[in-house]
N, C-alpha and C. Protein backbone atom coordinates (compact mmCIF):
# COMPACT_ATOMS: atom_id res chain seq x y z
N UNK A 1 95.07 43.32 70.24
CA UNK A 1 94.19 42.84 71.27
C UNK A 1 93.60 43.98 72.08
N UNK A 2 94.28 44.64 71.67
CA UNK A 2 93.69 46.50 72.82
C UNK A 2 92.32 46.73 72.06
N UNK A 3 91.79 46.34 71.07
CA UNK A 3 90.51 46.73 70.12
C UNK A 3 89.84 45.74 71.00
N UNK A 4 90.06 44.23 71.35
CA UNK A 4 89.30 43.80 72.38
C UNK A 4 88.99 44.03 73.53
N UNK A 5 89.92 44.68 74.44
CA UNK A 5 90.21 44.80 75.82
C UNK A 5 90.63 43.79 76.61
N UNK A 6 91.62 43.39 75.61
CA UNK A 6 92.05 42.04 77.02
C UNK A 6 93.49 42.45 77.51
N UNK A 7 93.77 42.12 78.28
CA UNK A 7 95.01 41.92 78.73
C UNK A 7 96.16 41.26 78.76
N UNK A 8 97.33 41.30 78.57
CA UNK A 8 97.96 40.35 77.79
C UNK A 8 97.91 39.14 78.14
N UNK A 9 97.58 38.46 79.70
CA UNK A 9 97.26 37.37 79.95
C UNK A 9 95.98 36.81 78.83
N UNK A 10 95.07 37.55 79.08
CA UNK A 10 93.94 37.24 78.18
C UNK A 10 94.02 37.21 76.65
N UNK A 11 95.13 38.21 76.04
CA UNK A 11 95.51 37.75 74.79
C UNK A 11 96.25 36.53 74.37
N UNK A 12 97.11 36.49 75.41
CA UNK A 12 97.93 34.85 75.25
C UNK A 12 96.73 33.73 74.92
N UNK A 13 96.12 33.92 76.29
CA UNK A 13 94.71 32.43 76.39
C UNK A 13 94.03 32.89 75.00
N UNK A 14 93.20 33.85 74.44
CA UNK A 14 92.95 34.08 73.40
C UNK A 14 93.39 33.42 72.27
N UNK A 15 94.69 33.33 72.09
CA UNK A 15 95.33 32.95 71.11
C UNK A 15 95.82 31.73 71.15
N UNK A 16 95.79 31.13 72.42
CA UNK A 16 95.77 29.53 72.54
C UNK A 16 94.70 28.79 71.88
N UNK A 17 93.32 29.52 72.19
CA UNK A 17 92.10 29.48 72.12
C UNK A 17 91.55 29.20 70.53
N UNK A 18 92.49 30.24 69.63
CA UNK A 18 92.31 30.41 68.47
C UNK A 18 93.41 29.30 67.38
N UNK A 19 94.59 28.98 68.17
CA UNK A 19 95.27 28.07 67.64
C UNK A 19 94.88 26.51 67.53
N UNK A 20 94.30 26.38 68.71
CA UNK A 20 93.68 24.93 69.49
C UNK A 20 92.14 24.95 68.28
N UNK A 21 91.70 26.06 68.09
CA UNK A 21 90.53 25.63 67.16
C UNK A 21 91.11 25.64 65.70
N UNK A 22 92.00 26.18 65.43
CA UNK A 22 92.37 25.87 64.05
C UNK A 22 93.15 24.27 63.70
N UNK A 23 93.99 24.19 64.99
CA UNK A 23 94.26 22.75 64.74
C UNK A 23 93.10 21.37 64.91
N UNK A 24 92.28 21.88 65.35
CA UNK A 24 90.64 20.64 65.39
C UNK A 24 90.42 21.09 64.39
N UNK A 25 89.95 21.92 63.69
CA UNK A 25 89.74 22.31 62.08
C UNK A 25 90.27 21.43 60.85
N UNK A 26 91.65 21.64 61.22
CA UNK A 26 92.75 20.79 60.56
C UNK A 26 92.51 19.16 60.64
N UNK A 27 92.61 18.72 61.73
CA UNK A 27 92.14 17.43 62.03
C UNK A 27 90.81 16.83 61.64
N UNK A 28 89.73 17.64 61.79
CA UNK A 28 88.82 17.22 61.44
C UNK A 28 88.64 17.64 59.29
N UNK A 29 89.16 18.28 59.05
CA UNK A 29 89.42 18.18 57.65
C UNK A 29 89.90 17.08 56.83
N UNK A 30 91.20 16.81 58.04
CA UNK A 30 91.92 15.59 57.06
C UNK A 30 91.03 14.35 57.73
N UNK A 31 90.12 14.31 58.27
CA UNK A 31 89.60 12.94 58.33
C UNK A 31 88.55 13.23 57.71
N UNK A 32 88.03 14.07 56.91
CA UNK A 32 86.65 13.76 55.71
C UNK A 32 87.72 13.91 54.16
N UNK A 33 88.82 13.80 54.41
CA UNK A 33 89.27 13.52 52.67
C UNK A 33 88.84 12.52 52.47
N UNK A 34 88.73 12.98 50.99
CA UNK A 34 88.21 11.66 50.63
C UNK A 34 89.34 10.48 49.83
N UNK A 35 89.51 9.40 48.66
CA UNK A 35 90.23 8.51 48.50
C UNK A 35 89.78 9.31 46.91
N UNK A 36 90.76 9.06 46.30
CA UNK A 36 90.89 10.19 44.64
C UNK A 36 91.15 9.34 43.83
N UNK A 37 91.76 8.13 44.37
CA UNK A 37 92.19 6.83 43.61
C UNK A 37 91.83 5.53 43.78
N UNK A 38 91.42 5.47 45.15
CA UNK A 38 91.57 3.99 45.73
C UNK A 38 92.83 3.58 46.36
N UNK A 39 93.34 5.04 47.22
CA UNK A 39 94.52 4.00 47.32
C UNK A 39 96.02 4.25 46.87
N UNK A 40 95.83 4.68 45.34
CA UNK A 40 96.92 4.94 44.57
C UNK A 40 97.45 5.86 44.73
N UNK A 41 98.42 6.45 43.40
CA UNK A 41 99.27 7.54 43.09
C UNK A 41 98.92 8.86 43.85
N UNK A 42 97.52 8.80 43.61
CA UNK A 42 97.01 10.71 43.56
C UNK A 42 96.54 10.26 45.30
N UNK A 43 96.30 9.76 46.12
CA UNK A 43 96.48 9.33 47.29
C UNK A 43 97.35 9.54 47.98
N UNK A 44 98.57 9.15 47.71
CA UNK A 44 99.67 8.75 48.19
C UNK A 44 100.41 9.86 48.63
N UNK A 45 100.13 10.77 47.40
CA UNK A 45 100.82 12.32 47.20
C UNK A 45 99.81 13.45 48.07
N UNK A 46 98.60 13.08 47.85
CA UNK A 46 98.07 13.94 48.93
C UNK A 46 98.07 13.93 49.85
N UNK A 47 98.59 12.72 50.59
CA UNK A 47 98.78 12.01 52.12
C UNK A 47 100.00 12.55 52.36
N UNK A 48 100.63 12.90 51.40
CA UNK A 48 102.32 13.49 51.72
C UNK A 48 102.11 15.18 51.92
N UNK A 49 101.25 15.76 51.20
CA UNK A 49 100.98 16.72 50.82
C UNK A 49 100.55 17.49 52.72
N UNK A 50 99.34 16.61 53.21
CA UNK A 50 98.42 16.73 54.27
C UNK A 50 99.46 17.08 55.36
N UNK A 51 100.36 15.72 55.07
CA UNK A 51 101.54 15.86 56.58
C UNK A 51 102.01 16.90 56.35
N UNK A 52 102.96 17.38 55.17
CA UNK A 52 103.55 18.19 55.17
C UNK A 52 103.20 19.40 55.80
N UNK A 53 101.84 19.77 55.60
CA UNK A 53 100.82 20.50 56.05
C UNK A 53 100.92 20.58 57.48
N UNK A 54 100.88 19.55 57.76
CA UNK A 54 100.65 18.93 59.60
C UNK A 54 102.33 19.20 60.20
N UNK A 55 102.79 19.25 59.60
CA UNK A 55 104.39 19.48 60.36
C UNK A 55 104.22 20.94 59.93
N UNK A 56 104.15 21.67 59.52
CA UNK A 56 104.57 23.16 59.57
C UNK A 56 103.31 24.07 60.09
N UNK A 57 102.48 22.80 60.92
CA UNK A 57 101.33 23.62 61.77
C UNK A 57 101.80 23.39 63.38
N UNK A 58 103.01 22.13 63.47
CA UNK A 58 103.44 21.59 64.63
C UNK A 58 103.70 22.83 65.17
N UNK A 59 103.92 23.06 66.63
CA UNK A 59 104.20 24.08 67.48
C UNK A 59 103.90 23.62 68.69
N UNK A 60 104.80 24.28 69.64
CA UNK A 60 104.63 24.36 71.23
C UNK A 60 103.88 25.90 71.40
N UNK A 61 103.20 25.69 72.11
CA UNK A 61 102.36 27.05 72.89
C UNK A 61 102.51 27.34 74.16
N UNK A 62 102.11 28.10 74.78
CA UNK A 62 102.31 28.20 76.48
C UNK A 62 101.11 29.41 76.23
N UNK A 63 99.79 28.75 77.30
CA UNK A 63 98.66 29.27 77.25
C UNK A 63 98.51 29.49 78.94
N UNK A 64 98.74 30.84 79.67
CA UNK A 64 98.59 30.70 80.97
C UNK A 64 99.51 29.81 81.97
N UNK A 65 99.42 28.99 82.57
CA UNK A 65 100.37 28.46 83.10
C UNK A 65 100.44 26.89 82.95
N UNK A 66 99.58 26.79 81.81
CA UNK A 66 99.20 25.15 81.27
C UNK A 66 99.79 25.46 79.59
N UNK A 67 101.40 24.17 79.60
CA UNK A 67 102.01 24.41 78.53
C UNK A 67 100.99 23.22 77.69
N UNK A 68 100.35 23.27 76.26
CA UNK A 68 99.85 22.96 75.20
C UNK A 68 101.33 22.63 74.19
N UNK A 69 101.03 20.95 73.93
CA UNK A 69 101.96 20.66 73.02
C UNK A 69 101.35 19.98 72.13
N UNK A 70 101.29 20.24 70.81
CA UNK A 70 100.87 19.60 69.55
C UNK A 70 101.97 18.09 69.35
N UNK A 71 101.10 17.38 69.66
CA UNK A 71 101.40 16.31 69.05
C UNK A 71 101.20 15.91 67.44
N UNK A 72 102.34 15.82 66.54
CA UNK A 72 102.25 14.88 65.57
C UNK A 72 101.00 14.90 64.69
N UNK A 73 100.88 16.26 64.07
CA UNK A 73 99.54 17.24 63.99
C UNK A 73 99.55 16.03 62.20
N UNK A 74 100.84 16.02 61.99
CA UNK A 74 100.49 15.49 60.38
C UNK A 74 100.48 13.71 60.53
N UNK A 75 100.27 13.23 61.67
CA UNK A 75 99.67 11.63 61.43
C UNK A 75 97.87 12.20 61.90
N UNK A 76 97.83 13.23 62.37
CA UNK A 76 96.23 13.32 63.19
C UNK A 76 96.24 13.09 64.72
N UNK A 77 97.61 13.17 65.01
CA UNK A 77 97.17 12.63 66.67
C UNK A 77 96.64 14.30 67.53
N UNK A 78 96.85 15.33 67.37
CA UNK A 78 96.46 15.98 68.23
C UNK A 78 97.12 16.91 68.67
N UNK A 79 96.69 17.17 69.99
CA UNK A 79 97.24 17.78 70.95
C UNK A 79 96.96 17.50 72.39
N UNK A 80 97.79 17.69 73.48
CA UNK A 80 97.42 17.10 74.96
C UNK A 80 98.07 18.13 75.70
N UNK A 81 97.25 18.49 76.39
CA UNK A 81 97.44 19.87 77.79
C UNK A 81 98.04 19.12 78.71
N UNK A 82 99.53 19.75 79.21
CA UNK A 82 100.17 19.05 80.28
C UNK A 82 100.13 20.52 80.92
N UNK A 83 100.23 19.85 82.35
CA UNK A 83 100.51 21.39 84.00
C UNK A 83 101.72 21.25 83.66
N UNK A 84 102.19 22.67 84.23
CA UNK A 84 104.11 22.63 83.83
C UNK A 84 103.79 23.32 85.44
């Protein structure tokens, strides 16, 4: 982050910044899959595949003094900024 000039406050938010857009990335990915079967086999497994995906993107952050908690990244719910 010294090649940017931020400060480590500013690298933290930075990197909140950069996590929070990769997980809308994510989210908005898995809602343009498309259906491979109708439904079926090859469905079923990619829907397993997606979560799996979505749980090993789960994480707690602490961005500044507003803690960021990923909600339940592999059903699609999100994330929600709580004040700590």
């Amino acid at each position: 982050m010294l090649a940017l000039g931020l400060s480590l406050q500013d690298a933290v938010d930075y990197a909140g910044e950069l996590c929070s857009a990769s997980i809308a990335r994510f989210l908005a990915g898995k809602r343009r899959l498309p259906s491979f079967d109708n439904g079926g086999r090859v469905d079923r497994e990619v829907g397993i595949y997606v979560r799996g995906l979505g749980e090993i993107g789960s994480l707690e952050a602490y961005t500044g003094a507003s803690r960021v908690h990923v909600i339940s990244v592999g059903k699609g719910e999100g994330y929600e900024k709580r004040e700590s």
